[in-house]
Protein backbone atom coordinates (compact mmCIF):
# COMPACT_ATOMS: atom_id res chain seq x y z
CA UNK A 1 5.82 -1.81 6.36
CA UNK A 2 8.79 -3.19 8.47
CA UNK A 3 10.41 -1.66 11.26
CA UNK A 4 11.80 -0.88 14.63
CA UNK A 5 10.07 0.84 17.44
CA UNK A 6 12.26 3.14 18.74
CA UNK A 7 9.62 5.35 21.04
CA UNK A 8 5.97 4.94 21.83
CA UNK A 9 3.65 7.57 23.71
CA UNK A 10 0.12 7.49 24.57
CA UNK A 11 -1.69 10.88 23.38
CA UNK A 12 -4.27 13.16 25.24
CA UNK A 13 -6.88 11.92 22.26
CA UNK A 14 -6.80 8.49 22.87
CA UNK A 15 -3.86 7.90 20.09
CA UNK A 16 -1.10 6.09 20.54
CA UNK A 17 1.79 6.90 19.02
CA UNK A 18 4.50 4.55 18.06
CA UNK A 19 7.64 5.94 16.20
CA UNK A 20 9.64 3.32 13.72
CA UNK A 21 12.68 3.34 12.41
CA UNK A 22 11.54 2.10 8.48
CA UNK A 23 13.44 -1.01 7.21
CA UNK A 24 15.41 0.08 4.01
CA UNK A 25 13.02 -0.82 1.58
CA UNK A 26 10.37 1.05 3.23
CA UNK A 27 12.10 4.41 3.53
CA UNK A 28 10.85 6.35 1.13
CA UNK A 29 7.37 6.32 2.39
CA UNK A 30 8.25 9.32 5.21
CA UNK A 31 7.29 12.71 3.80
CA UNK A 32 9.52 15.92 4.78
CA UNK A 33 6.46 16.27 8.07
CA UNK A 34 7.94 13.25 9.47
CA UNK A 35 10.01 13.24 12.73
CA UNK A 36 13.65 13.41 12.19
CA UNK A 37 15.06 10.95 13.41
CA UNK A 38 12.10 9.26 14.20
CA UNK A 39 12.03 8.86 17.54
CA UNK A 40 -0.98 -3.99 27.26
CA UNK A 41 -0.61 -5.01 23.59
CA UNK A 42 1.24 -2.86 21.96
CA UNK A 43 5.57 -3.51 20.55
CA UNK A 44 8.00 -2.11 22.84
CA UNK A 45 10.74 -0.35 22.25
CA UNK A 46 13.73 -1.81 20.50
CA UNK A 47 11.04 -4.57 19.26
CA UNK A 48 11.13 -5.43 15.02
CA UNK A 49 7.87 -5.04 13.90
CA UNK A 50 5.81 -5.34 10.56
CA UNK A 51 2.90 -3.21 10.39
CA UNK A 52 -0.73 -3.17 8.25
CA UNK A 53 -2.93 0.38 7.97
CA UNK A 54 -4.25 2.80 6.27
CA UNK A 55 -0.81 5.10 4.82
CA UNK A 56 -2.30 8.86 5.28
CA UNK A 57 -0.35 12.19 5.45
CA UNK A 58 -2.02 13.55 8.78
CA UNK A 59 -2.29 17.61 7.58
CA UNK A 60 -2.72 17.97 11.50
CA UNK A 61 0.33 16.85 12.83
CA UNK A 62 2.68 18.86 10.32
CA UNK A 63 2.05 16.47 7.16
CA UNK A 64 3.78 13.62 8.66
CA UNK A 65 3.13 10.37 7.00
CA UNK A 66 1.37 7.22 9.40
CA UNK A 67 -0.27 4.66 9.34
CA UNK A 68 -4.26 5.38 10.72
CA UNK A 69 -5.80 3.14 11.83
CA UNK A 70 -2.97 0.46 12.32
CA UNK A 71 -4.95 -2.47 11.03
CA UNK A 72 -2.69 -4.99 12.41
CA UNK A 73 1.15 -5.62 13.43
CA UNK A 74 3.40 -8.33 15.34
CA UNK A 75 6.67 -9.37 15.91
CA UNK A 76 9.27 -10.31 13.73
CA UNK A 77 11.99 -12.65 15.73
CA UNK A 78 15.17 -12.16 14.30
C-alpha cells in the first residue's frame, strides 16, 4: 500500500498507530470501521510512504481495516 501519514500516536498497549491517507489505487481497501477522514524510526507526518503487513480487519477497534504487524515501510521522495 501507498500513502501519506497524516497522524501518528503511540497507544497505551505498546501500538503505534499511524493513520494514512491511501493513494488512489489503494482506496478501496478501508472497510466502513475505518476512520473518516483518516486522520525514533517511524514516517512523520506529511511524509509519502509505502507500506508491507499483514491486511486484517481488527474486530476490536470497530472493524477498521490495518495493517498488523507492519512488516516493513520507507519513504517515497517525490
Amino acid at each position: 500500500m501507498v500513502g501519506t501519514v497524516v497522524s501518528s500516536s503511540a497507544e497505551a498497549d505498546g501500538d503505534v498507530h499511524l493513520q494514512i491517507r491511501l493513494d488512489p489505487p489503494y482506496q478501496g481497501v478501508l472497510r466502513p470501521g475505518n476512520p473518516d477522514p483518516l486522520l525514533g524510526g517511524l514516517p512523520g507526518v506529511g511524509e509519502h510512504v509505502w507500506m508491507e503487513g499483514r491486511y486484517i480487519l481488527d474486530s476490536q477497534h470497530h472493524a477498521w481495516a490495518e495493517l498488523h504487524p507492519l512488516y516493513r515501510w520507507g519513504a517515497i521522495n517525490q
